[in-house]
Structure formats: structure tokens, C-alpha cells
Protein backbone atom coordinates (compact mmCIF):
# COMPACT_ATOMS: atom_id res chain seq x y z
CA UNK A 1 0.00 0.00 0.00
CA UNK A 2 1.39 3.66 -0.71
CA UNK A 3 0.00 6.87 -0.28
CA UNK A 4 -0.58 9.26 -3.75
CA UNK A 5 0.90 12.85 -3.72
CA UNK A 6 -2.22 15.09 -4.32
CA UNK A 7 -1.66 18.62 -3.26
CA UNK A 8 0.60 20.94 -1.91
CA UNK A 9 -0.52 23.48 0.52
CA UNK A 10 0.21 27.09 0.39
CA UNK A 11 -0.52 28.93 3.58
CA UNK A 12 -1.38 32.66 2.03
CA UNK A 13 -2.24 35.44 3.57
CA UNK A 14 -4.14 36.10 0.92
CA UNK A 15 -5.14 32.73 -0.49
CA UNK A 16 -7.15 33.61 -3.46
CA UNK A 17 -4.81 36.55 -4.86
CA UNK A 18 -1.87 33.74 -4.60
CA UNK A 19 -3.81 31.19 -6.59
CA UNK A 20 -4.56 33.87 -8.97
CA UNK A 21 -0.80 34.36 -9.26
CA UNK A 22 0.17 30.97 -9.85
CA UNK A 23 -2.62 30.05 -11.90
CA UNK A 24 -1.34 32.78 -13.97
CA UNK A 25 2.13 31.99 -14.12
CA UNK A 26 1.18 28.34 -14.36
CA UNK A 27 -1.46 28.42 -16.68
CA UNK A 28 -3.66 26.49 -14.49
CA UNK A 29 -6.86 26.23 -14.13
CA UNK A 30 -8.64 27.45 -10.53
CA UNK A 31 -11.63 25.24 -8.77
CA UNK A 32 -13.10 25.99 -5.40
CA UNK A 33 -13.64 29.40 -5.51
CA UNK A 34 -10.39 30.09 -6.75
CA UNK A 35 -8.95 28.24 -4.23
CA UNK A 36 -7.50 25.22 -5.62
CA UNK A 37 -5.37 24.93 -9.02
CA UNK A 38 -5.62 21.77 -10.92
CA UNK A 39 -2.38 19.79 -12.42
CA UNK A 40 -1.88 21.01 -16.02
CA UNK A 41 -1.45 17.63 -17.08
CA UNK A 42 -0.96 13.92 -15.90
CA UNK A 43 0.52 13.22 -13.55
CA UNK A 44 0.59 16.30 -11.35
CA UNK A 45 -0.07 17.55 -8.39
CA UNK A 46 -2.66 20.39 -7.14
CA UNK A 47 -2.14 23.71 -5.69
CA UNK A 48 -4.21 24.29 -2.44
CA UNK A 49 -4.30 27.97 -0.82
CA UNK A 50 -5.47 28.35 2.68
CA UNK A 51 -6.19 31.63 4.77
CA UNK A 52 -3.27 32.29 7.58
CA UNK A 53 -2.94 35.41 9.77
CA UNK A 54 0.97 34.19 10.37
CA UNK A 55 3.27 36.59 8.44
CA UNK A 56 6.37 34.52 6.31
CA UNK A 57 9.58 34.37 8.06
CA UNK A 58 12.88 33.47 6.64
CA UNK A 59 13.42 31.18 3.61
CA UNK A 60 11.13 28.74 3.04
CA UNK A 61 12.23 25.26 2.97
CA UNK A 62 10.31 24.10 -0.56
CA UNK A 63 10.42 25.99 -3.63
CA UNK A 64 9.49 25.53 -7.28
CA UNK A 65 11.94 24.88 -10.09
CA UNK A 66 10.46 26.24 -13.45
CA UNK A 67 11.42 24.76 -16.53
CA UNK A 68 12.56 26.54 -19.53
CA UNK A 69 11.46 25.32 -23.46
CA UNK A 70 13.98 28.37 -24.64
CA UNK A 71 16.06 31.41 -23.51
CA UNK A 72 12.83 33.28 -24.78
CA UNK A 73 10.28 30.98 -23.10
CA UNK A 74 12.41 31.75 -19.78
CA UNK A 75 12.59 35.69 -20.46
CA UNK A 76 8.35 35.55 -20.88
CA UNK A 77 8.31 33.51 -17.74
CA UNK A 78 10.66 35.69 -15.38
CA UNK A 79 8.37 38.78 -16.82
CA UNK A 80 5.12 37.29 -16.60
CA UNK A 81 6.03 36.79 -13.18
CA UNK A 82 7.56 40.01 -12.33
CA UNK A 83 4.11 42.06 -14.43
CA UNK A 84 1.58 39.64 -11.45
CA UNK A 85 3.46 41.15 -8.72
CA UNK A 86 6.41 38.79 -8.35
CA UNK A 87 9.88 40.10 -7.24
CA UNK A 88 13.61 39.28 -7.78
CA UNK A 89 15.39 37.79 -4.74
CA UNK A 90 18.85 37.24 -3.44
CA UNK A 91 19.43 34.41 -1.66
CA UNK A 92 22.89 33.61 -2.75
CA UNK A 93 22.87 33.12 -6.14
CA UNK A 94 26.09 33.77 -8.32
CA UNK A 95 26.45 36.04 -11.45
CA UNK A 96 26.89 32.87 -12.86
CA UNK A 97 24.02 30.95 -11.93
CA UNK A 98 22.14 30.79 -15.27
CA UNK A 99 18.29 30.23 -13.38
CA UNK A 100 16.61 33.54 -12.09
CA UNK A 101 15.43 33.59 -8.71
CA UNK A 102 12.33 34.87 -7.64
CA UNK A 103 9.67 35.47 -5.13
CA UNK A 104 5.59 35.26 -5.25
CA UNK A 105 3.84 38.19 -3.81
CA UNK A 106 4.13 36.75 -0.32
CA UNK A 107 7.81 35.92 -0.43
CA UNK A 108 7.72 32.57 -1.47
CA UNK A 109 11.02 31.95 -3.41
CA UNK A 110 11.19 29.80 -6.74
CA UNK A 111 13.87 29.63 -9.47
CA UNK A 112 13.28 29.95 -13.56
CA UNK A 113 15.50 27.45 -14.72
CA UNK A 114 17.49 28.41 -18.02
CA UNK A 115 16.79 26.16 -21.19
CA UNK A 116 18.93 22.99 -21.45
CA UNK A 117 18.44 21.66 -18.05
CA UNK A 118 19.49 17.77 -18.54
CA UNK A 119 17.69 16.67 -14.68
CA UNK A 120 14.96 18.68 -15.58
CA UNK A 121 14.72 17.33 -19.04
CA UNK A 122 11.79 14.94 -18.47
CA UNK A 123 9.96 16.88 -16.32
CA UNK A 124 6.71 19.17 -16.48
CA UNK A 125 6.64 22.79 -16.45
CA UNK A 126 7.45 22.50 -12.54
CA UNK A 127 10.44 20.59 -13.20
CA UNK A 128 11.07 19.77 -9.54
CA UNK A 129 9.72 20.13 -6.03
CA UNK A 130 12.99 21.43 -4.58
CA UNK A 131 12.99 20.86 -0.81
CA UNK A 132 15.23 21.35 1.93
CA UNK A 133 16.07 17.90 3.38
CA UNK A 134 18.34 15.20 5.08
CA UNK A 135 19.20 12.54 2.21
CA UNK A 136 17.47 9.77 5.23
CA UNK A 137 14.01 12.07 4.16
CA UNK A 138 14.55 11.28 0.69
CA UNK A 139 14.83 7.71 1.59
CA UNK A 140 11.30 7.60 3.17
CA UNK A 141 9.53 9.59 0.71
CA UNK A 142 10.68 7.56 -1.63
CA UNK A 143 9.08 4.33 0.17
CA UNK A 144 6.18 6.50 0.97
CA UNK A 145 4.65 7.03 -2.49
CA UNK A 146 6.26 4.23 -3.93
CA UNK A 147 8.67 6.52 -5.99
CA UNK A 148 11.92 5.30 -7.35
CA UNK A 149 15.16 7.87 -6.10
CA UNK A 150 16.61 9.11 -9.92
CA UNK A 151 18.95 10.77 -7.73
CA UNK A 152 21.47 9.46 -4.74
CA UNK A 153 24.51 11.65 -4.74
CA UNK A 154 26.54 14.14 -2.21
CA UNK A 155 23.84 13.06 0.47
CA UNK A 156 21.24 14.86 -1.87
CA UNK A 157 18.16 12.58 -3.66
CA UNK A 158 15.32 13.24 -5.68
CA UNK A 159 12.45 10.91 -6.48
CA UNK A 160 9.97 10.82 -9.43
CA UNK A 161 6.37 9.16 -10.06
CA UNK A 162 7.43 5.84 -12.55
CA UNK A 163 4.45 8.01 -14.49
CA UNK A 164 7.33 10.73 -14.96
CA UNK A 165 6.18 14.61 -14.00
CA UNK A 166 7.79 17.08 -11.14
CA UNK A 167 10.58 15.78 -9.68
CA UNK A 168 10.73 16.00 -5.79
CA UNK A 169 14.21 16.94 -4.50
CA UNK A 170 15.90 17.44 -1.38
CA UNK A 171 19.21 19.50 -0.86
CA UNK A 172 20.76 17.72 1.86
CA UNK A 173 22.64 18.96 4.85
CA UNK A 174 23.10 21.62 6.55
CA UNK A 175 19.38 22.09 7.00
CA UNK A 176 17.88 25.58 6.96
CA UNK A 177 16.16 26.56 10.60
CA UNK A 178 12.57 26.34 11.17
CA UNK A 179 10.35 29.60 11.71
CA UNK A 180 7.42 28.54 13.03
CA UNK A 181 4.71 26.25 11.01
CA UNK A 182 5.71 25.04 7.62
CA UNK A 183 4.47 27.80 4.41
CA UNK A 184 4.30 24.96 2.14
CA UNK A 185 3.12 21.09 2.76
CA UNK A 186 2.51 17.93 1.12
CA UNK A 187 -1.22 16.48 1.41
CA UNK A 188 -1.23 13.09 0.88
CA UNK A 189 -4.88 10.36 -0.20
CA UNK A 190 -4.68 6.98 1.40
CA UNK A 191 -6.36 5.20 -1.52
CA UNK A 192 -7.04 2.40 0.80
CA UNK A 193 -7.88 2.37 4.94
CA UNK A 194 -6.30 5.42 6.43
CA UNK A 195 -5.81 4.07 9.26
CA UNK A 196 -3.50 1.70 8.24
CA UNK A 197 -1.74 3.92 5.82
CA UNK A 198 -0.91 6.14 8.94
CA UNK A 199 0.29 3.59 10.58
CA UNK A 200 2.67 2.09 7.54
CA UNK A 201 4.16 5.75 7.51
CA UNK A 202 5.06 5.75 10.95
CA UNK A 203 6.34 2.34 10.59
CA UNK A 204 8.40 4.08 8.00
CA UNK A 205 9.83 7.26 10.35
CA UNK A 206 7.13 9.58 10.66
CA UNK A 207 5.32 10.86 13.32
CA UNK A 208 1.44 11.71 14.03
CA UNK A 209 0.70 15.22 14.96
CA UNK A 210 -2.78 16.29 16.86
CA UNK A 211 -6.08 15.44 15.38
CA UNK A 212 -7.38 18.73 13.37
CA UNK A 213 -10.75 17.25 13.18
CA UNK A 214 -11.42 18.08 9.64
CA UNK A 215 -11.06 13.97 8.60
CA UNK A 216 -7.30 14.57 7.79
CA UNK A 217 -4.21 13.62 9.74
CA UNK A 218 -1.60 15.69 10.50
CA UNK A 219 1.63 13.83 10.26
CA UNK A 220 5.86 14.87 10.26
CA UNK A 221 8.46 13.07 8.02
CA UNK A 222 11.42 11.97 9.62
CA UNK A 223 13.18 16.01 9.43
CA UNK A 224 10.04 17.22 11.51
CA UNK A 225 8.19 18.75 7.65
CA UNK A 226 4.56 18.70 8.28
CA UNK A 227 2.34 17.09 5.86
CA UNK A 228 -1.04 15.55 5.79
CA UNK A 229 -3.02 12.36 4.99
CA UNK A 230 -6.90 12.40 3.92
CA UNK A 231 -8.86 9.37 3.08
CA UNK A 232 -10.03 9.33 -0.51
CA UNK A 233 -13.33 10.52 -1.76
């Protein structure tokens, strides 16, 4: 039994102006009240927005990788972004780095990656899932949604759906700190009892959180990222 990836969770201050954002940049299409974006193709995963009074702090510990077709598909990208209200960032890049960084309008960094990308080459238009992580965190997502690791090197993996889509990647160490609740989380379906799916997870290195009492539980992966698990429709 495994667990399918099917959203990741944006807290937003404003959820429904961020949606509009990345549906935008995206070219996604919105659902719940402008609240959820669907996966532009198969496999994918969604976007979910929920309301938070909490402000961002620091860097956040998952950001998107954009894909680039060509140097112009990346230049209409960067100023697509930059016309909705996104921002360019410094977070340590080098005038050599060939991706642009940038930020949503609530700080949430991602990266335009520049055409030619060979990791990124069989990827969607988010290329990867690019999280902060312990190589040992890579290991159990991996077992989690049954993914196979397409990358094992320097202490840093990545995994990919055998379907092919984003990649999910994780940096390795040093890990960044932790300010407060996590801005961005996986939500995972038990296709089967969820129950038991919880407690295969745990089995696996993660730990249950507090009941939230909306039918979903709240879980942690082995580096303390939050996540959840719903049963499926």
C-alpha cells in the first residue's frame, strides 16, 4: 500500500490573490472558488491555498523549479512573473548561476531554470519540487509514495512518479532553521484504509501530529516537515 501525492498546501495570507498568481504563471486552471489549481497535465499535483494570519519568516524550505522550453520561453516567464506582482530575490545566487530567482507576492522563493536543463529534461513545467532535506528524508519519501530515487549523490536525492512529472528533491545537509509552522506542505490520499496507511508511515519514520478534526491527519516526516493524509473521496 502507498499513499498518492495530491496537493501541496500554500498557507497565504491572501489565499485567493496567490492562486490567482500561480494560476497565472502556471497556466492552471482554478476550482473551489479560486482556491484550488488543478495539475496542467498527468501526472501532477494540485495547488491548495489556505487563509493564515501568520506573516512569512525566513526562507522557506520548498520551492518551485520552473522549466525553460527556450532562452525566450524563460525571459516571458521571469516577466510574466515580475508584471503579477512577483519580485527578484537574493538568496545567494552567483552572477553565474544561469536560473533567475524569484519570489511570489508573499515571499515565497522559486527559481526559472534556463533552457537545457538535462535533470529537468523529463519533467513538467514544474520541473522539480525542490525541498530542503536530510538525504534519510529522501529515503522515506521515496518508500512513501512508492517513488523510485533518480537521484542518490553528495547526500542529496530526488524521487519521481514511474508516471514521470515534477521531480521532488531534497538539498541535503546543513538544514535551513525552522520559523514557526511550515508555508508549504505535502497532502497526501490513502487510496485504501487510512488508518493503516498512517500507521505504515510511521512504521516508516514519521510521526502523528494532533487530530485537526477536519477527517485529515496531521503527520511529520522523519526532518520534523509537516504534511497531511486524507482518506479518498
Amino acid at each position: 500500500m502507498t499513499a498518492r501525492l495530491h496537493a501541496l498546501t500554500f498557507d497565504a495570507n491572501d489565499p485567493v490573490g496567490l492562486a490567482r498568481f500561480w494560476g497565472e504563471v502556471l497556466g492552471r486552471e482554478s476550482v473551489d472558488g479560486g482556491l484550488t489549481l488543478l495539475p496542467d497535465d498527468e501526472p501532477g499535483v494540485r495547488l491548495r491555498f489556505v487563509a493564515t494570519e501568520e506573516k512569512k519568516v525566513g526562507q522557506g524550505r520548498i520551492h518551485f523549479d520552473l522549466t525553460s522550453a527556450s532562452d525566450d520561453a524563460m525571459q516571458q516567464t521571469v516577466a510574466r512573473a515580475l508584471e503579477l506582482g512577483g519580485q527578484h530575490i537574493d538568496i545567494g545566487q552567483t552572477p553565474d548561476d544561469g536560473h533567475v530567482v524569484l519570489a511570489d507576492p508573499e515571499g515565497n522563493e522559486f527559481c526559472v531554470i534556463e533552457p537545457g536543463n538535462n535533470f529537468l529534461a523529463d519533467t513538467g513545467f514544474i520541473g522539480a519540487i525542490n525541498c530542503d532535506g536530510s538525504q534519510q528524508v529522501g529515503y522515506f519519501w521515496s518508500e512513501a509514495l512508492g517513488w523510485p530515487l533518480v537521484w542518490d549523490q553528495d547526500e542529496e536525492t530526488a524521487i519521481q512518479s514511474p508516471r514521470g512529472g515534477s521531480k521532488v528533491t531534497w538539498s541535503g545537509p546543513p538544514l535551513m532553521p525552522r520559523h514557526g509552522r511550515d508555508r508549504m506542505r505535502f497532502e497526501l490520499v490513502a487510496d485504501g484504509d487510512q488508518r493503516a496507511e498512517v500507521d505504515r508511515l510511521v512504521a516508516l519514520g514519521a510521526a502523528r501530529g494532533a487530530d485537526v478534526g477536519d477527517g485529515s491527519v496531521a503527520m511529520t516526516d522523519p526532518d520534523g516537515n509537516e504534511f497531511a493524509v486524507i482518506a479518498a473521496p
